[in-house]
C-alpha atoms as a PDB file:
ATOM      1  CA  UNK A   1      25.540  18.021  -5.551  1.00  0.00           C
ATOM      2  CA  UNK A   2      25.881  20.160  -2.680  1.00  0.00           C
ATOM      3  CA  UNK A   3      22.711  22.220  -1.180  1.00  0.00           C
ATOM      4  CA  UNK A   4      23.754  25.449  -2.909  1.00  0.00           C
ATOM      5  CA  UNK A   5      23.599  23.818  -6.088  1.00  0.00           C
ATOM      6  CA  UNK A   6      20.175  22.249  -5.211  1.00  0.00           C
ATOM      7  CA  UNK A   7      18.871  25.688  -4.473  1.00  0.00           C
ATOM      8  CA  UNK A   8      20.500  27.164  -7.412  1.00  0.00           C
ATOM      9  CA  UNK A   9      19.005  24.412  -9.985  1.00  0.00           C
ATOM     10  CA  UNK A  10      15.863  25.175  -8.249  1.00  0.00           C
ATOM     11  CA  UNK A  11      15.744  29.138  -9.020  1.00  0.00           C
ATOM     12  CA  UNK A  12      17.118  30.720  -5.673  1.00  0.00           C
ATOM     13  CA  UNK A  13      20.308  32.225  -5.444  1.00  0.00           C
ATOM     14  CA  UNK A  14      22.288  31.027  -2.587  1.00  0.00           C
ATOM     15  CA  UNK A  15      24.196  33.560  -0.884  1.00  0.00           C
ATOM     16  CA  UNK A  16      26.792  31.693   1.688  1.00  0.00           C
ATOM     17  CA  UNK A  17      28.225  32.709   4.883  1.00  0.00           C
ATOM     18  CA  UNK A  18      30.300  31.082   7.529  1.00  0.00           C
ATOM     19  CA  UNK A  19      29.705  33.005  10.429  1.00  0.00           C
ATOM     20  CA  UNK A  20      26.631  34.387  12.187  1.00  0.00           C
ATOM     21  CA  UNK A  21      27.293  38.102  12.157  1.00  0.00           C
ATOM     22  CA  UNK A  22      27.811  37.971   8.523  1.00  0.00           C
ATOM     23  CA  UNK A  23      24.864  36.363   7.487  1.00  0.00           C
ATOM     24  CA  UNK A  24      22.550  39.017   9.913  1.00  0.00           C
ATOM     25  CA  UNK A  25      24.610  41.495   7.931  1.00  0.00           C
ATOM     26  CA  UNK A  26      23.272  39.989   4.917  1.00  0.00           C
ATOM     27  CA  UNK A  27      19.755  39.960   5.813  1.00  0.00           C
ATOM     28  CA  UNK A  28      20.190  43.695   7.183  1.00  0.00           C
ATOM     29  CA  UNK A  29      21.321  45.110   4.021  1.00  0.00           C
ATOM     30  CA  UNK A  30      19.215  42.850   1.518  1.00  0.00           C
ATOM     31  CA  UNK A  31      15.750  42.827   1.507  1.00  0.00           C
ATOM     32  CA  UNK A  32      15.802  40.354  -1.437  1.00  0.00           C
ATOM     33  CA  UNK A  33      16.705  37.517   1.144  1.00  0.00           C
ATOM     34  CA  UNK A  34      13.647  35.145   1.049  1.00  0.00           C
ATOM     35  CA  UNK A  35      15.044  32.369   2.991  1.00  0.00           C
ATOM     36  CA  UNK A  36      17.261  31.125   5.950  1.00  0.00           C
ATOM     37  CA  UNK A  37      18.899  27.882   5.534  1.00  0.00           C
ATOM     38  CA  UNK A  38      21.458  27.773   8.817  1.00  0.00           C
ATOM     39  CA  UNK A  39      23.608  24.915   9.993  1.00  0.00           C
ATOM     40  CA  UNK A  40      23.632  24.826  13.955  1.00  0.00           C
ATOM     41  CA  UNK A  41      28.059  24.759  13.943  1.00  0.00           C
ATOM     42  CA  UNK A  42      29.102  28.030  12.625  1.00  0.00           C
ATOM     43  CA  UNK A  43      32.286  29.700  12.830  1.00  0.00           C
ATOM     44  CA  UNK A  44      32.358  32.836  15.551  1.00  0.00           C
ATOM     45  CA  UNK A  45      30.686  33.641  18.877  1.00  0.00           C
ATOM     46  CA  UNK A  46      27.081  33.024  17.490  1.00  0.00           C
ATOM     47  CA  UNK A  47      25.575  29.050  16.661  1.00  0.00           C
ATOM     48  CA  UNK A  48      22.896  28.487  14.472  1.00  0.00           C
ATOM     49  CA  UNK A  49      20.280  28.615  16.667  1.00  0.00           C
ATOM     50  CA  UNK A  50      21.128  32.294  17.599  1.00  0.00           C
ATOM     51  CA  UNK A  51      21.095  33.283  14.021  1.00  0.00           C
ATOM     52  CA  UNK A  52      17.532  31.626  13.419  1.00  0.00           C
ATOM     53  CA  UNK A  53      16.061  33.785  16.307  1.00  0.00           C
ATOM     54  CA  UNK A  54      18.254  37.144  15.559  1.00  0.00           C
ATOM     55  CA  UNK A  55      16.940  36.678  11.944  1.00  0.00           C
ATOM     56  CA  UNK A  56      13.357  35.428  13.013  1.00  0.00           C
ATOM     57  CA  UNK A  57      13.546  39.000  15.330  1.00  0.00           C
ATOM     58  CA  UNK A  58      14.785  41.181  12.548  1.00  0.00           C
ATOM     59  CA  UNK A  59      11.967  39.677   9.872  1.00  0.00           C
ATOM     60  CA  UNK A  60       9.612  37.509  11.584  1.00  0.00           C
ATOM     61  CA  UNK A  61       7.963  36.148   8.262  1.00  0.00           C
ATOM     62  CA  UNK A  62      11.350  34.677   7.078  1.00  0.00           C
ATOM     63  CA  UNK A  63      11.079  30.740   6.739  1.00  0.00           C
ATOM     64  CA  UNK A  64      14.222  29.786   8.717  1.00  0.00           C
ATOM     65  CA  UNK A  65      15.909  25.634   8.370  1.00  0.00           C
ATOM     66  CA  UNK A  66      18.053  25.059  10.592  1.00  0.00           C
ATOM     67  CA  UNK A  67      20.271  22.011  10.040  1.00  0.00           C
ATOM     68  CA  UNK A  68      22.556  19.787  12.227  1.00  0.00           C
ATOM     69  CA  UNK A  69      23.924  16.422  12.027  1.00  0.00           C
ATOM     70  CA  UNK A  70      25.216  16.496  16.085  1.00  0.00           C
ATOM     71  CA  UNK A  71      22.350  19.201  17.671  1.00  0.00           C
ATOM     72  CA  UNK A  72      18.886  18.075  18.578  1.00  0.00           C
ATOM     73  CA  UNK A  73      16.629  20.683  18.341  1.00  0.00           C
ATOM     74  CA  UNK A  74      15.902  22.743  21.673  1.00  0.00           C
ATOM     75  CA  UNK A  75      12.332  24.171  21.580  1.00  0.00           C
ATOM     76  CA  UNK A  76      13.311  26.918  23.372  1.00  0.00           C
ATOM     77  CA  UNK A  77      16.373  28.235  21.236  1.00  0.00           C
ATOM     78  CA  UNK A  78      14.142  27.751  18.049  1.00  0.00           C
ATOM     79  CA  UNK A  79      11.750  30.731  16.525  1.00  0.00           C
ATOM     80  CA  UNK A  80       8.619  29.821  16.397  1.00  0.00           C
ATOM     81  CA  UNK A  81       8.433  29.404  12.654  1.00  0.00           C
ATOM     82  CA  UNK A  82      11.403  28.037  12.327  1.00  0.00           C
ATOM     83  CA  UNK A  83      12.117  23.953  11.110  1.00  0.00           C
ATOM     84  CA  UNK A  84      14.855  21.776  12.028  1.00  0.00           C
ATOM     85  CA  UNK A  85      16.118  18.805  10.061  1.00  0.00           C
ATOM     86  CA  UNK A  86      18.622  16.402  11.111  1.00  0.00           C
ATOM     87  CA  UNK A  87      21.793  15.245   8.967  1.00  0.00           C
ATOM     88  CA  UNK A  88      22.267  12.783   7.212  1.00  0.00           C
ATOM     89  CA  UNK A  89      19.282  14.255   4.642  1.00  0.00           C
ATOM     90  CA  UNK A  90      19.426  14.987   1.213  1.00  0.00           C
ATOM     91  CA  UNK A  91      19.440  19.071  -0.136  1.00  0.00           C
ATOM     92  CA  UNK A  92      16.383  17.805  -1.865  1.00  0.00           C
ATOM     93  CA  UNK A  93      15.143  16.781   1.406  1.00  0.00           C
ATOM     94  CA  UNK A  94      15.558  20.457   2.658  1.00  0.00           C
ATOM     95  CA  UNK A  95      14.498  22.214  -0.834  1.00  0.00           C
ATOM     96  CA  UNK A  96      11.171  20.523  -0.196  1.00  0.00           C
ATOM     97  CA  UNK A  97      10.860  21.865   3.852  1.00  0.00           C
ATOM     98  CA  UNK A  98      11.911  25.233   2.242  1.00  0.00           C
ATOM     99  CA  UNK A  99       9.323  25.169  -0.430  1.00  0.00           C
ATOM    100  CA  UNK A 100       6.411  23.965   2.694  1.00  0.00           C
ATOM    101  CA  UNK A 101       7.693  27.157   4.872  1.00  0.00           C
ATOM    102  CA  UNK A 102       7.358  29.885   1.828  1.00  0.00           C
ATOM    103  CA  UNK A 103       3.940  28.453   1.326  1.00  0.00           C
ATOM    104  CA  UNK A 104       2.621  29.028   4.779  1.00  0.00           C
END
């Protein structure tokens, strides 16, 4: 079972997107978006780390994961708010850091 599926079998619908500048165009035109979930590789200029700030700029109570199975986290490229969790980990494993972040 792949993450989408997790999220989907948990009540979220998973909207995917490759690249960075697609997903910011996502979050720009939907304000139903309650979540970021971002691998660190992405396809195009941007990495997942840009994404999680541009998105933590544009709506700065969005819980933002950012996932990578070769990037360590750099405290200064992460939002504030924003988790990182290292691959290998289950999408259960990152359902249950979502759920944390939309608590508060």
């Amino acid at each position: 079972m792949d993450l989408s599926d997790v999220l989907d079998a948990a009540g979220f619908e998973a909207l995917q997107s490759a690249s960075a500048e697609r997903a910011l165009g996502l979050l720009t035109g939907r304000t139903d978006i309650v979540a970021l979930i971002t691998d660190v590789e992405l396809s195009g200029k941007t990495d997942g780390f840009d994404l999680a700030r541009s998105a933590a700029q544009m709506r700065p109570d969005l819980p933002i994961v950012v996932v990578s199975g070769r990037s360590k986290p750099d405290p200064e490229r992460m939002p504030p708010h924003a988790r990182f969790i290292a691959r290998p980990c289950r999408g259960d494993d990152i359902l249950e850091l979502l759920r944390s972040l939309m608590k508060g």
